[in-house]
Protein backbone atom coordinates (compact mmCIF):
# COMPACT_ATOMS: atom_id res chain seq x y z
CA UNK A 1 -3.47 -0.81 15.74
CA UNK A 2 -2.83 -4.10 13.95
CA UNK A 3 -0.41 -4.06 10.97
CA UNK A 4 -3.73 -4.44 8.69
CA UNK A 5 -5.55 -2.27 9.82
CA UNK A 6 -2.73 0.58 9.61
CA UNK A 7 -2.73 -0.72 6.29
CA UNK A 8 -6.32 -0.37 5.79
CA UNK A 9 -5.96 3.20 7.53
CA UNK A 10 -3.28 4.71 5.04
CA UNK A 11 -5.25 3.81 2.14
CA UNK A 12 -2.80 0.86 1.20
CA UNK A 13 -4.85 -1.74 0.79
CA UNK A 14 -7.31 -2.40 -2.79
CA UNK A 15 -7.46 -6.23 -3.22
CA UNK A 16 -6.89 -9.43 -1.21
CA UNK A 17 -6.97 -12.79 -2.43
CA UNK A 18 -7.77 -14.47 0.63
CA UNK A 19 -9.99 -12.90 4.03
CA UNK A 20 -7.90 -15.15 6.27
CA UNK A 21 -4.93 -13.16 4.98
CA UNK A 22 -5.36 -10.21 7.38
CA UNK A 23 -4.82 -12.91 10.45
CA UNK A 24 -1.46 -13.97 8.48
CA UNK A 25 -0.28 -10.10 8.56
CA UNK A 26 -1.34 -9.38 12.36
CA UNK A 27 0.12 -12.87 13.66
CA UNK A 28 2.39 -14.76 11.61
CA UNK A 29 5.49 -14.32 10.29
CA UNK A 30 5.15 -14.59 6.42
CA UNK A 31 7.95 -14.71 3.25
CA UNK A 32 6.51 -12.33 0.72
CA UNK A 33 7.90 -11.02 -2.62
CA UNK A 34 7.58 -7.86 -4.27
CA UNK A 35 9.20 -7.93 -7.69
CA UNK A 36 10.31 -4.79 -10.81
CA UNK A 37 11.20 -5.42 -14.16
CA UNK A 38 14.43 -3.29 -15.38
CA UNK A 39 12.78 -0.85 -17.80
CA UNK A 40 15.26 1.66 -16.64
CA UNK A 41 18.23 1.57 -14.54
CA UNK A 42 16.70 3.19 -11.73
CA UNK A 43 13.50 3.28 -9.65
CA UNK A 44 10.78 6.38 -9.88
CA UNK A 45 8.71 7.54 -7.46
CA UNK A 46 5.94 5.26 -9.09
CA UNK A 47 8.07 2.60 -7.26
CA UNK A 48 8.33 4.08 -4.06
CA UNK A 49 5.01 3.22 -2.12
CA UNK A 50 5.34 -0.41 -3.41
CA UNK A 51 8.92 -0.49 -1.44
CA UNK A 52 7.32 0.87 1.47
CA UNK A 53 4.67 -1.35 1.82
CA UNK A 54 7.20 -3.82 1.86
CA UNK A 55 8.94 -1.81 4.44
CA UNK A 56 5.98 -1.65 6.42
CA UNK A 57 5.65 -5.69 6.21
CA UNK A 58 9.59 -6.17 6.71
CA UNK A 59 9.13 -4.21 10.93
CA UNK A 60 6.21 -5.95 11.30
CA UNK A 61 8.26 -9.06 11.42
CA UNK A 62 7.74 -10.32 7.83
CA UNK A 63 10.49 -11.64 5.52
CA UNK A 64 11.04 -9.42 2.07
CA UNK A 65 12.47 -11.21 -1.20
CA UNK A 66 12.87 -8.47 -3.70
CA UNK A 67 12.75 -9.89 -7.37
CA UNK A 68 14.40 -7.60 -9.86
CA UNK A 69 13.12 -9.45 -13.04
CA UNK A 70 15.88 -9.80 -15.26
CA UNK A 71 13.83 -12.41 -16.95
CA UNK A 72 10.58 -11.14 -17.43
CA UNK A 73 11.44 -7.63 -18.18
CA UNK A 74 13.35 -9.40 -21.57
CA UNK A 75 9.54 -10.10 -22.62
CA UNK A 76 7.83 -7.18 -21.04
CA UNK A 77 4.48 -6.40 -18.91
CA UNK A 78 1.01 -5.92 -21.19
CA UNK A 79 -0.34 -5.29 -17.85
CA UNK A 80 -2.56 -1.85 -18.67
CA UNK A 81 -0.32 -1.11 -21.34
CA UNK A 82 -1.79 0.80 -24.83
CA UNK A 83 1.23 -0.51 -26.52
CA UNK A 84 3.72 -3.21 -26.36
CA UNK A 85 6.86 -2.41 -24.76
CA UNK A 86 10.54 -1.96 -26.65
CA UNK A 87 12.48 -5.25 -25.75
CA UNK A 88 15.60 -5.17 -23.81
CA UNK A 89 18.38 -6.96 -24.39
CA UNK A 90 20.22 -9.13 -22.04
CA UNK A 91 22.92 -6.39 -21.30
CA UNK A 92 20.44 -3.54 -21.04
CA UNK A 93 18.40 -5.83 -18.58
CA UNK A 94 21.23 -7.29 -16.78
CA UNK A 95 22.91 -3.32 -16.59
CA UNK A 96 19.36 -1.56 -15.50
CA UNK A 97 19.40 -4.33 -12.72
CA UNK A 98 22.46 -3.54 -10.91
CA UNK A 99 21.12 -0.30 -10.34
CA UNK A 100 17.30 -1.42 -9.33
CA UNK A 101 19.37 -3.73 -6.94
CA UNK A 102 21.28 -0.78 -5.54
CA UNK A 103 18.38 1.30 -4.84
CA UNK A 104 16.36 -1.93 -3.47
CA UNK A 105 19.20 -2.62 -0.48
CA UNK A 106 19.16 1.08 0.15
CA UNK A 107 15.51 0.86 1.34
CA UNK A 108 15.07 -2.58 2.94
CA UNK A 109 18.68 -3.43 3.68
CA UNK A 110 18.00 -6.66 5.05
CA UNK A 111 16.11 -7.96 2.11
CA UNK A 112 16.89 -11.20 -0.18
CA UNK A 113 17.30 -9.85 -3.55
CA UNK A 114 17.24 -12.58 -6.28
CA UNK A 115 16.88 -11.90 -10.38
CA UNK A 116 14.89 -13.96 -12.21
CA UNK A 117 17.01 -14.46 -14.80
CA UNK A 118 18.52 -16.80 -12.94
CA UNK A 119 15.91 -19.54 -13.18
CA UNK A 120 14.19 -18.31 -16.79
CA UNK A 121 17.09 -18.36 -18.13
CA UNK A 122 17.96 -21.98 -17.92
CA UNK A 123 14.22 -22.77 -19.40
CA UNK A 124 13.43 -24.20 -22.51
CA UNK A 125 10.45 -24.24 -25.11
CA UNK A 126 9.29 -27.71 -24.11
CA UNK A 127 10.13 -27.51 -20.56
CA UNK A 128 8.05 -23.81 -20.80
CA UNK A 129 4.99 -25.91 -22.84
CA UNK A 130 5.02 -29.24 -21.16
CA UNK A 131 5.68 -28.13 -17.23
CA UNK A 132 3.75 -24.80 -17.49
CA UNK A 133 2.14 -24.22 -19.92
CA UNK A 134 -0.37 -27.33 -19.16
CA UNK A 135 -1.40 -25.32 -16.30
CA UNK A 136 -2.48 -22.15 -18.13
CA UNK A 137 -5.64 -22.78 -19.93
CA UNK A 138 -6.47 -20.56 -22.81
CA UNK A 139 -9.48 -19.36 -21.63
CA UNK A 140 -8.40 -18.69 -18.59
CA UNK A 141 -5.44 -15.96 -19.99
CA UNK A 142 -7.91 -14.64 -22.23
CA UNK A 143 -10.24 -13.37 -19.37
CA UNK A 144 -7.24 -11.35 -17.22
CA UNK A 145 -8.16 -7.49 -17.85
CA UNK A 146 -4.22 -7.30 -18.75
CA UNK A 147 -5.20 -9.40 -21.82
CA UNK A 148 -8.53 -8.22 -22.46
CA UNK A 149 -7.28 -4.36 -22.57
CA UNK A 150 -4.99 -5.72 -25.54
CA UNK A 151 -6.97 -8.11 -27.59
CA UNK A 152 -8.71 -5.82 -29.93
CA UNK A 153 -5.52 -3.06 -30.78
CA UNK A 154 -3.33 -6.73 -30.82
CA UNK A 155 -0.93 -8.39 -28.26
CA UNK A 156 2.00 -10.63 -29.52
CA UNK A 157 2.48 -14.22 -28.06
CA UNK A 158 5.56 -12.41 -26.10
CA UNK A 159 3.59 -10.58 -24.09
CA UNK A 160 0.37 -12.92 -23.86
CA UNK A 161 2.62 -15.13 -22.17
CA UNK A 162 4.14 -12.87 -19.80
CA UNK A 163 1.00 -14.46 -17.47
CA UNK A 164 2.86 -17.71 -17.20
CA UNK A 165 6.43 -16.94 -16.90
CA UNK A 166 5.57 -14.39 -14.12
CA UNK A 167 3.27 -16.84 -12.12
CA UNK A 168 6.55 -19.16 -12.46
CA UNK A 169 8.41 -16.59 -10.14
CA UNK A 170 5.61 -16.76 -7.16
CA UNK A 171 5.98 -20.92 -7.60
CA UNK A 172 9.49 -20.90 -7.56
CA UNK A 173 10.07 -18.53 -4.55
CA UNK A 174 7.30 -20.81 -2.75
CA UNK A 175 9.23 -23.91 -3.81
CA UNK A 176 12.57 -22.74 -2.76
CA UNK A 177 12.04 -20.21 -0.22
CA UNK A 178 8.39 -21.21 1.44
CA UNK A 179 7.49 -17.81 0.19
CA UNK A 180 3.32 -17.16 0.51
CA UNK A 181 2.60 -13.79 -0.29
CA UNK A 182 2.96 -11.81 -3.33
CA UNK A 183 2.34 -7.74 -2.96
CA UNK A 184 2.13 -5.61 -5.68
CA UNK A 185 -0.07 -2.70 -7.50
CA UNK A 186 -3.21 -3.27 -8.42
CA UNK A 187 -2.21 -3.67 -12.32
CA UNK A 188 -0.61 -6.57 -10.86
CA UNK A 189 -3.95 -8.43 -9.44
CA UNK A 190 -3.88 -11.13 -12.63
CA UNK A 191 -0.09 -11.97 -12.45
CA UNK A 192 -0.31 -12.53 -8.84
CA UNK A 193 -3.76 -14.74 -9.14
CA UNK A 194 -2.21 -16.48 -12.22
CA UNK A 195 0.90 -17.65 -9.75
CA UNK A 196 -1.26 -18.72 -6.92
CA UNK A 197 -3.26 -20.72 -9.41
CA UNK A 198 0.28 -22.53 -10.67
CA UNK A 199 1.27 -23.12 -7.00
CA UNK A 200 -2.43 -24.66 -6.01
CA UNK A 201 -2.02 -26.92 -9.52
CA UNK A 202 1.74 -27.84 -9.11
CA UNK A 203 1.71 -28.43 -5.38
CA UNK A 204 -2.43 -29.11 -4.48
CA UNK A 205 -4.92 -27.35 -2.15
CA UNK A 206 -2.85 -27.61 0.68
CA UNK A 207 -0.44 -25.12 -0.76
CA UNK A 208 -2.03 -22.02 1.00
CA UNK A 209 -0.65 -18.77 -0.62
CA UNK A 210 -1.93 -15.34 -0.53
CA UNK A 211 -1.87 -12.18 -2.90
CA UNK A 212 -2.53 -8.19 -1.70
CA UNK A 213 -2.18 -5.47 -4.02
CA UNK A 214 -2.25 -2.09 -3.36
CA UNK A 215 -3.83 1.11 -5.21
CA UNK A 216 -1.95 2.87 -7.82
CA UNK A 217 -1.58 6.50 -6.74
CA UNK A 218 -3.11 9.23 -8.80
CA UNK A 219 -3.47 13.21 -8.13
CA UNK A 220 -6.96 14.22 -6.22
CA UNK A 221 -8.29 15.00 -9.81
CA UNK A 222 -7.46 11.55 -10.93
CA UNK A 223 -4.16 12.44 -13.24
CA UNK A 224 -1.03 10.59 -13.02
CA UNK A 225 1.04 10.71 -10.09
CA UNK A 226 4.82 11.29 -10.48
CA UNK A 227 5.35 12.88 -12.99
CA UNK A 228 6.77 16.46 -13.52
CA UNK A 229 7.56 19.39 -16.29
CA UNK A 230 10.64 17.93 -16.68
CA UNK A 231 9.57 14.50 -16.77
CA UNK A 232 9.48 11.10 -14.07
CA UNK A 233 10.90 11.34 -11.15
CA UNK A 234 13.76 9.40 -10.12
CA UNK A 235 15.23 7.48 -7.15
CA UNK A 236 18.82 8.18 -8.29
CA UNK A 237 20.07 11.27 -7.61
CA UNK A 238 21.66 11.55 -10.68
CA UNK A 239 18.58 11.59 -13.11
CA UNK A 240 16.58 13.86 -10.10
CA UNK A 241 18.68 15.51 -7.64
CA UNK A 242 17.66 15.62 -3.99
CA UNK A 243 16.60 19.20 -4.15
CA UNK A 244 14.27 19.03 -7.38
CA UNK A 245 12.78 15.73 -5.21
CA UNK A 246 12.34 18.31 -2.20
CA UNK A 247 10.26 20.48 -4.79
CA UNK A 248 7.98 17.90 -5.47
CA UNK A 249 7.14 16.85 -2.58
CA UNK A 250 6.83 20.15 -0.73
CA UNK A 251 4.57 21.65 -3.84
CA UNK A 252 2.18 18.73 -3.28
CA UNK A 253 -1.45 20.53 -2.98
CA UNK A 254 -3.49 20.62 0.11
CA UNK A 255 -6.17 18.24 -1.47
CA UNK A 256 -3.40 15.50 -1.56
CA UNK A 257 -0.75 15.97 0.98
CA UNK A 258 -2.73 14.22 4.17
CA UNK A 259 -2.94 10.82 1.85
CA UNK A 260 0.98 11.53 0.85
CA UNK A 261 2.00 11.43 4.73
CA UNK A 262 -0.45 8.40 4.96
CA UNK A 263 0.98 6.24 2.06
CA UNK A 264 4.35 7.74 1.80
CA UNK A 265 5.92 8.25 5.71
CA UNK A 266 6.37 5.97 8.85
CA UNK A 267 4.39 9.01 11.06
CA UNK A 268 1.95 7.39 13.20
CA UNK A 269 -1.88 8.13 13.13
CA UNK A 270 -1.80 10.32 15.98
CA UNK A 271 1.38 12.64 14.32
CA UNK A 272 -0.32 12.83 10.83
CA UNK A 273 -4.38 13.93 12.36
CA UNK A 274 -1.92 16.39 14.58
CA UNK A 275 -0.98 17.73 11.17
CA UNK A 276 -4.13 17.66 9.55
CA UNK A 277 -5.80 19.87 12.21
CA UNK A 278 -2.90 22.05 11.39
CA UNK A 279 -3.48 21.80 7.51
CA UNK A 280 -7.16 23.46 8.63
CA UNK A 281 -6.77 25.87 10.88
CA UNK A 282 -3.12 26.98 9.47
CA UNK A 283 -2.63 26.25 5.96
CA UNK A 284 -0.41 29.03 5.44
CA UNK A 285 2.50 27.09 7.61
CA UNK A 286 2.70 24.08 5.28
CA UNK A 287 3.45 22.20 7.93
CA UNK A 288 2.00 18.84 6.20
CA UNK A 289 4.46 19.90 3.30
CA UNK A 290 7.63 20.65 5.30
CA UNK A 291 6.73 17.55 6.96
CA UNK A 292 5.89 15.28 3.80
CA UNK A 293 9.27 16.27 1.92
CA UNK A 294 11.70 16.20 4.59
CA UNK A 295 10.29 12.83 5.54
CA UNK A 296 10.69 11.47 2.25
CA UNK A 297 14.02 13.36 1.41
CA UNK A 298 15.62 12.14 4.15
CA UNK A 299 14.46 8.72 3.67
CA UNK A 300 15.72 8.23 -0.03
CA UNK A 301 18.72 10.16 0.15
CA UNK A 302 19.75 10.51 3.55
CA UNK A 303 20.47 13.35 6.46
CA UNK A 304 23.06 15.35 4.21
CA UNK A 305 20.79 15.75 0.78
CA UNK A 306 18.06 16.84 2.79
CA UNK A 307 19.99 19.68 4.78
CA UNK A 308 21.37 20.18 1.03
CA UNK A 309 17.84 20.72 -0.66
CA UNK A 310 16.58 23.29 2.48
CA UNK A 311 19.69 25.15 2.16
CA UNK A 312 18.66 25.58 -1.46
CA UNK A 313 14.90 26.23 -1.34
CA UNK A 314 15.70 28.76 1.34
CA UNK A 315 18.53 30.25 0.31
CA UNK A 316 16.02 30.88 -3.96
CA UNK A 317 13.24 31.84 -1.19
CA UNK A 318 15.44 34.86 0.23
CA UNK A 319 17.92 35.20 -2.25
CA UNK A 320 20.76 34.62 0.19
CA UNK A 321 22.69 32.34 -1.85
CA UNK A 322 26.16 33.56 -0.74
CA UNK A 323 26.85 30.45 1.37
CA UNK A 324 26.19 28.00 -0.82
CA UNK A 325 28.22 25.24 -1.99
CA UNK A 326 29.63 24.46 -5.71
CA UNK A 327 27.32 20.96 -5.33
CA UNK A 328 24.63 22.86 -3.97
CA UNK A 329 24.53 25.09 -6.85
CA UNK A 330 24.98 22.56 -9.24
CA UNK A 331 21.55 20.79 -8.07
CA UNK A 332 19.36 24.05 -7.46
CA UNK A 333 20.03 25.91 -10.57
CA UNK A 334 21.18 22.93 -13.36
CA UNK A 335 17.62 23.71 -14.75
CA UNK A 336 17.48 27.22 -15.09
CA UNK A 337 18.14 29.70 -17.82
CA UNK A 338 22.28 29.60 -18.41
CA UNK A 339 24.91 30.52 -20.69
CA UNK A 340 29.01 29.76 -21.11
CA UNK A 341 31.44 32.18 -21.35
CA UNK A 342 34.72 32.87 -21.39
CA UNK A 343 35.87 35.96 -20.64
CA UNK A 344 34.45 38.92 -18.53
CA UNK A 345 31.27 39.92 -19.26
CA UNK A 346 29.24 43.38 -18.70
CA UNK A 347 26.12 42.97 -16.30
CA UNK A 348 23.67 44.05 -18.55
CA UNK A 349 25.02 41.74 -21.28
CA UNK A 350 24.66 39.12 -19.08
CA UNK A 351 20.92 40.03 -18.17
CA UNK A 352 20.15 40.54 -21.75
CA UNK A 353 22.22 37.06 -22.89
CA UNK A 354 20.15 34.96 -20.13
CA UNK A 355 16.74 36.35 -21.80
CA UNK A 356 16.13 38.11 -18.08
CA UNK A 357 15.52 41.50 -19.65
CA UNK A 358 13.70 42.39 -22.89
CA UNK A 359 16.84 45.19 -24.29
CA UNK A 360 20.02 46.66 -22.85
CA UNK A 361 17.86 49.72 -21.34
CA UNK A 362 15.86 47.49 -19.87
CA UNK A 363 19.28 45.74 -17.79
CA UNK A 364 20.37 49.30 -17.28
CA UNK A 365 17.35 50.88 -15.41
CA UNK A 366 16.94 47.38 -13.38
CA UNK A 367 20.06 47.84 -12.37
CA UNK A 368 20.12 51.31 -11.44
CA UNK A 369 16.64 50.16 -9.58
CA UNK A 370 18.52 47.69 -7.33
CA UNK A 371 16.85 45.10 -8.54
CA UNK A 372 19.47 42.98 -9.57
CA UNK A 373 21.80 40.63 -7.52
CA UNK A 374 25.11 39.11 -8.69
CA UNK A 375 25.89 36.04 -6.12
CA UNK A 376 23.76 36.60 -3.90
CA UNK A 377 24.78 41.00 -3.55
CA UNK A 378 22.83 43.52 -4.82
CA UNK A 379 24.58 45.33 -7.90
CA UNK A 380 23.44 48.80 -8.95
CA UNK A 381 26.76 49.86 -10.63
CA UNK A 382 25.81 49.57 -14.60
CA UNK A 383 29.55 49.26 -15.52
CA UNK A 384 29.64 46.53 -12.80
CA UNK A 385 31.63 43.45 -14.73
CA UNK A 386 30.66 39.17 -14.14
CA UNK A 387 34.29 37.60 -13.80
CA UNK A 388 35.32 33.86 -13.21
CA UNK A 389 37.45 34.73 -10.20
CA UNK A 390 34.18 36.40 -8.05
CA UNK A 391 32.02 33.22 -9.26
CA UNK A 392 30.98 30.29 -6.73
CA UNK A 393 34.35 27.74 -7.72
CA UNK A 394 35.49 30.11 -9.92
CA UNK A 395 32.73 28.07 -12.37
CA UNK A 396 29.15 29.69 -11.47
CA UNK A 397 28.08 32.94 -11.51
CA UNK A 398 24.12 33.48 -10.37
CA UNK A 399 22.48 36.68 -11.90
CA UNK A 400 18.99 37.23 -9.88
CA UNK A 401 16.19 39.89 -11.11
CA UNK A 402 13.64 40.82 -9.08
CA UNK A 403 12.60 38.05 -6.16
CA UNK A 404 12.19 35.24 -8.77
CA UNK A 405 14.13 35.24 -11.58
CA UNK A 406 17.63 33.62 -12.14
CA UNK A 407 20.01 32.92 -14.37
CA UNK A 408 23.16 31.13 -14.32
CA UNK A 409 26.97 31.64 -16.23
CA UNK A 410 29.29 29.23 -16.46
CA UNK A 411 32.47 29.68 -16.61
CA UNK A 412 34.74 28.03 -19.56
């Protein structure tokens, strides 16, 4: 299978800017550019498929230039935006990019990685008016669907502009680095025409350049992708830990999980319809789940947070949390129910302080029940008491009722 037509296959292909492209991809050897602006310090999952598309490009023999745009995030992106965005400043920009950058190397390691800042900075008004803006007719802005989703709530000069001082990257890149293809979402389809346009005016028709987006990934019922209860989630393992980014990729639904493995892992065709037939005639296994998340873990956060997050999920699934780690507990229970103390504490005080029983009569006949576990043991002794020295570090103890329910004290 040629490299566009595994594209085409995995669903990871929505516009083209030029036919002749899909010969570049199967048989040349091409400089592209995939570029973020530093809203945060840290890339979500939204990011993720864009970075392995480029991954996909980068073993096929193509050349990656990441742009982290230090620049152009210090106007901000109307693209398919209700509302204009909060400006950075330089040091939140600058700050956020150091960690995109991070994050960037970790998944193409041989990639150039270059900040726009770098060349916007240095521009002035009348260099910006007289060298680009001449290209950039009025009309022309006015009919990108980036601009035209804006006009009638209002869009500030800032942002109408951001057109221009993007398509600037794409030229520059193609001036100093021969680089001819731009890839990107497809909310991204009138930046990367409006730098092809600015190449083709600055340099003439014989400047050949190409553009290729990709779709934006939604649910099978058309919601957002990415997001969770607890909000977006994160590359960095210290805004989503590796287990909670186990979670959501094992808890992806039936419906969706074939086009995950598609878009989201390196399996070939033949290992992901091996797992489909699976996903039909054994659903129950979750094979394409397993699969999907430990792919993905392992590819973000490497060997050791993924043996991390299945000694986790396994250990909540059985309730055989004896042999956990301090760090593992730390990342499978930070968001469940908790409390500080201390001092020793009486079991059913502790049931009744985490909000895991209704009363103190309740704690006491759960207990007597055997259906409460203290670290991982069962506890039926009512007078039973929770001290620091029996807890995981001599900092966590985990109180578990019933087969689902936990709560966690931390010791002072």
């Amino acid at each position: 299978m040629t490299l566009y037509d595994d594209l085409k296959w995995r669903g990871l292909i929505y516009q083209e800017t030029d036919e002749t492209l899909r010969n570049k991809l199967n048989e040349e050897q091409l400089t592209f550019y995939i570029g973020t602006d530093p809203t945060a310090d840290s890339l979500h999952v939204g990011h993720l498929m864009a970075n392995l598309v480029a991954k996909r490009l980068e073993n096929h023999g193509h050349k990656p230039i990441l742009v982290i745009g230090g620049g152009t995030g210090l106007i901000g992106d109307p693209s398919f935006k209700a509302d204009e965005r909060k400006l950075l400043s330089i040091e939140e920009s600058l700050k956020n990019a150091a960690g995109i950058e991070k994050q960037f190397k970790g998944l193409l390691p041989t990639a150039k990685v270059v900040n726009n800042y770098e060349w916007l900075s240095s521009l002035n008004a009348i260099e910006f008016l007289r060298d680009l803006g001449k290209h950039f007719s009025i009309n022309y802005m006015m009919a990108k669907d980036s601009v035209k989703s804006r006009i009638e709530k209002g869009i500030s000069f800032t942002e109408f502009s951001y057109q221009i001082i993007q398509a600037w990257d794409f030229e520059h890149l193609y001036d100093h680095y021969h680089c001819t293809l731009q890839i990107g979402g497809q909310d991204q389809w009138g930046n990367i025409t409006s730098g092809s346009e600015l190449i083709r005016r600055k340099h003439g028709p014989e400047a050949k350049v190409y553009g290729l987006t990709f779709p934006l990934v939604t649910k099978s019922d058309g919601t957002k992708f990415g997001k969770t209860e607890s909000g977006t989630l994160w590359l960095d393992p210290k805004k989503t830990s590796p287990y909670e980014f186990y979670q959501f990729w094992i808890n992806t639904p039936d419906a969706d999980v074939i086009s995950r493995l598609k878009q989201f892992s390196f399996l070939s065709r033949e290992e992901i319809e091996q797992i489909e037939e699976s996903l039909v005639k054994e659903p129950e296994k979750r094979l394409a789940q397993i699969t999907l998340a430990k792919e993905i873990v392992e590819m973000v956060h490497g060997k050791e947070a993924l043996k991390q997050a299945i000694n986790i999920s396994e250990a909540l699934f059985s309730g055989q949390i004896k042999n956990l780690s301090v760090d593992e507990i730390e990342m499978g229970f930070k968001n469940l129910p908790s409390i500080s103390v201390d001092s020793d504490l009486s079991l059913p005080d502790a049931l009744l302080d985490l909000s895991l029983v209704q009363s103190k009569r309740e704690a006491r006949e759960m207990i007597k029940n055997n259906a409460v576990s203290v670290n991982g043991e069962k506890q039926s002794n009512i007078s039973f008491l929770v001290k620091k020295e029996n807890g995981f570090g001599e900092k966590y103890t985990i109180i578990r009722k019933g087969k689902k329910k936990y709560g966690v004290i931390k010791h002072k």
